[in-house]
C-alpha atoms as a PDB file:
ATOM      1  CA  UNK A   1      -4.651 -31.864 -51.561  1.00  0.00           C
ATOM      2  CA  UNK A   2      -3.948 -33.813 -48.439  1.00  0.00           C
ATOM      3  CA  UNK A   3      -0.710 -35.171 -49.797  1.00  0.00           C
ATOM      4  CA  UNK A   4       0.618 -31.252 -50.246  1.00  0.00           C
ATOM      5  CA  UNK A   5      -0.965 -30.098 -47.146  1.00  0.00           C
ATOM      6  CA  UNK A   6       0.821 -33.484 -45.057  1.00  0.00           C
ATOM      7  CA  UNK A   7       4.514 -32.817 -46.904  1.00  0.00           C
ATOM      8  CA  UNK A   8       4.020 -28.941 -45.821  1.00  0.00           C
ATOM      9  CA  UNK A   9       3.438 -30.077 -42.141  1.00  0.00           C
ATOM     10  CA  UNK A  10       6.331 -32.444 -42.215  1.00  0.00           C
ATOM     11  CA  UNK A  11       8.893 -30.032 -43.358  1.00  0.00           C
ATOM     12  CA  UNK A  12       7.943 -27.653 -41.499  1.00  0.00           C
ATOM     13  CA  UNK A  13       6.649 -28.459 -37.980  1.00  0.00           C
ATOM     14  CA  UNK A  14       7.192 -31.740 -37.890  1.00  0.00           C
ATOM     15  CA  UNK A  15      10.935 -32.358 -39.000  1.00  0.00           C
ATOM     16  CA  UNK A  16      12.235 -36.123 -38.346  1.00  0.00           C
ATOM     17  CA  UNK A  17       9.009 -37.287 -38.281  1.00  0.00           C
ATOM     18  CA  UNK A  18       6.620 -38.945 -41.203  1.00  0.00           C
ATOM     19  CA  UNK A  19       2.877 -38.291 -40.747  1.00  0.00           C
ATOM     20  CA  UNK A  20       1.252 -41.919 -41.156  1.00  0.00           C
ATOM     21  CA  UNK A  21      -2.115 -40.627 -40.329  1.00  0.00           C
ATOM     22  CA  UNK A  22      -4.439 -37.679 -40.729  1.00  0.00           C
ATOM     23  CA  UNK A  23      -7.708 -38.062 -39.068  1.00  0.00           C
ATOM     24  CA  UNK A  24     -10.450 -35.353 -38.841  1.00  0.00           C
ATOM     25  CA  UNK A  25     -13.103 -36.110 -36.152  1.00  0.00           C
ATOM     26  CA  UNK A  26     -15.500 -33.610 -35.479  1.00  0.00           C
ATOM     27  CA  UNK A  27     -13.843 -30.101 -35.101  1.00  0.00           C
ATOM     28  CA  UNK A  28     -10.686 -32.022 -33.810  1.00  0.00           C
ATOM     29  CA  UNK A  29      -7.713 -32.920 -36.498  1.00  0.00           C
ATOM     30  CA  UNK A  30      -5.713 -36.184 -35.014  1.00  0.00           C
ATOM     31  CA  UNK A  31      -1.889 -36.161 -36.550  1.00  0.00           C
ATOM     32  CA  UNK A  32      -0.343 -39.466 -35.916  1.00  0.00           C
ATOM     33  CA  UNK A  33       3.733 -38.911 -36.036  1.00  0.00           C
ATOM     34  CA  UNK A  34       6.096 -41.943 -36.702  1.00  0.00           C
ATOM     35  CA  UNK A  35       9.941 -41.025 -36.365  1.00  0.00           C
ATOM     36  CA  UNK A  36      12.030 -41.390 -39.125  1.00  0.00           C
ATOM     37  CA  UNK A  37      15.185 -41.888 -37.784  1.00  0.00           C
ATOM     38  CA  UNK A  38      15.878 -44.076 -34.561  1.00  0.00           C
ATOM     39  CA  UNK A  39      16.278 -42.018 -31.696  1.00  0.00           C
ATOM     40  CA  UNK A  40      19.512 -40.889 -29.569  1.00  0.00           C
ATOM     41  CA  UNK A  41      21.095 -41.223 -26.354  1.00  0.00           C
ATOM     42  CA  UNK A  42      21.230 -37.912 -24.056  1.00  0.00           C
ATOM     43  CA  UNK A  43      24.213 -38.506 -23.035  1.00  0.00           C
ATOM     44  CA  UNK A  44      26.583 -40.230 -25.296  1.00  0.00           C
ATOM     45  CA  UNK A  45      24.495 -39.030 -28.555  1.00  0.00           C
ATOM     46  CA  UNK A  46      25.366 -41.899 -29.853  1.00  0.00           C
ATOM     47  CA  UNK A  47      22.114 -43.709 -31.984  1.00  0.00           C
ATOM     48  CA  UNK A  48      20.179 -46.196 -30.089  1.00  0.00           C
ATOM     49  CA  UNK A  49      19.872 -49.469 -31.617  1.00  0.00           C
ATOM     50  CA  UNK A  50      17.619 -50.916 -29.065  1.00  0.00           C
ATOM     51  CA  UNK A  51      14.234 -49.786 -28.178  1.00  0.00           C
ATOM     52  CA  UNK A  52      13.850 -50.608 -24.091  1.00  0.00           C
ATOM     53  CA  UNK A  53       9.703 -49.429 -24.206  1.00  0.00           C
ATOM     54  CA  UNK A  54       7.346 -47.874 -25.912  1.00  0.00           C
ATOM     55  CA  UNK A  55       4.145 -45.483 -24.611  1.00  0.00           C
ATOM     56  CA  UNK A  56       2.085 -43.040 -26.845  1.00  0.00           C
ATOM     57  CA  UNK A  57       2.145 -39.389 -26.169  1.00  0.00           C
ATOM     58  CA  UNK A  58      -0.445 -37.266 -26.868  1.00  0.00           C
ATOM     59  CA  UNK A  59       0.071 -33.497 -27.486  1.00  0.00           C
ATOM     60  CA  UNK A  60      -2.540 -30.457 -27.777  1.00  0.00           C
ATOM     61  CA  UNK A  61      -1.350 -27.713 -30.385  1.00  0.00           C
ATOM     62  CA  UNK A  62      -2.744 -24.478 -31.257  1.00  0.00           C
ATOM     63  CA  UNK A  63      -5.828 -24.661 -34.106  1.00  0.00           C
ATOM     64  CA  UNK A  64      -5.571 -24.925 -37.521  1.00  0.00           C
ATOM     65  CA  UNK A  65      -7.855 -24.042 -39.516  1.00  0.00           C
ATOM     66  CA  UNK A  66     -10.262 -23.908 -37.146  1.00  0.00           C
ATOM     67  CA  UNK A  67      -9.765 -27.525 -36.275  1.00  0.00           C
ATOM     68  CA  UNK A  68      -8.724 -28.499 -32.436  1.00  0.00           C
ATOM     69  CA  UNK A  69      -4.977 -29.937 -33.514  1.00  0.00           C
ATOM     70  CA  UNK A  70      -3.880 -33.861 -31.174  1.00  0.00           C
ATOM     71  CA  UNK A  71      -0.354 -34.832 -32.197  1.00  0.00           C
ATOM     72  CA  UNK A  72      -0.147 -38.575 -31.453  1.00  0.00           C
ATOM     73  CA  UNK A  73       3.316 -39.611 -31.256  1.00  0.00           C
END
């Protein structure tokens, strides 16, 4: 069940992005978001082959299913 529910939420919220965790703590559900392509410049567009830092980001979404939704990128 969780493998259908996770390849429903990557193809259709999440697109670009692998979910390499699913947590449920308490009435909270914790998505942890890995990207799966490297990421791209602004300006150029071009594909970054470097990675300069990296810092988590932590985003509040709307419920689902009753459960408090934290994307962790």
């Amino acid at each position: 069940m969780i493998d259908s529910i996770q390849e429903y939420l990557e193809k259709r919220f999440f697109f670009g992005f692998k979910i390499s965790q699913l947590e449920e703590v308490g009435s909270d559900l914790h998505l942890y978001l890995e990207a799966i392509s490297p990421g791209m410049c602004q300006q150029c567009k071009c594909r970054q082959t470097n990675i300069h830092d990296y810092y988590p980001r932590e985003i509040s979404e709307l419920p689902i299913l009753g459960k408090n939704v934290i994307v962790h990128l």
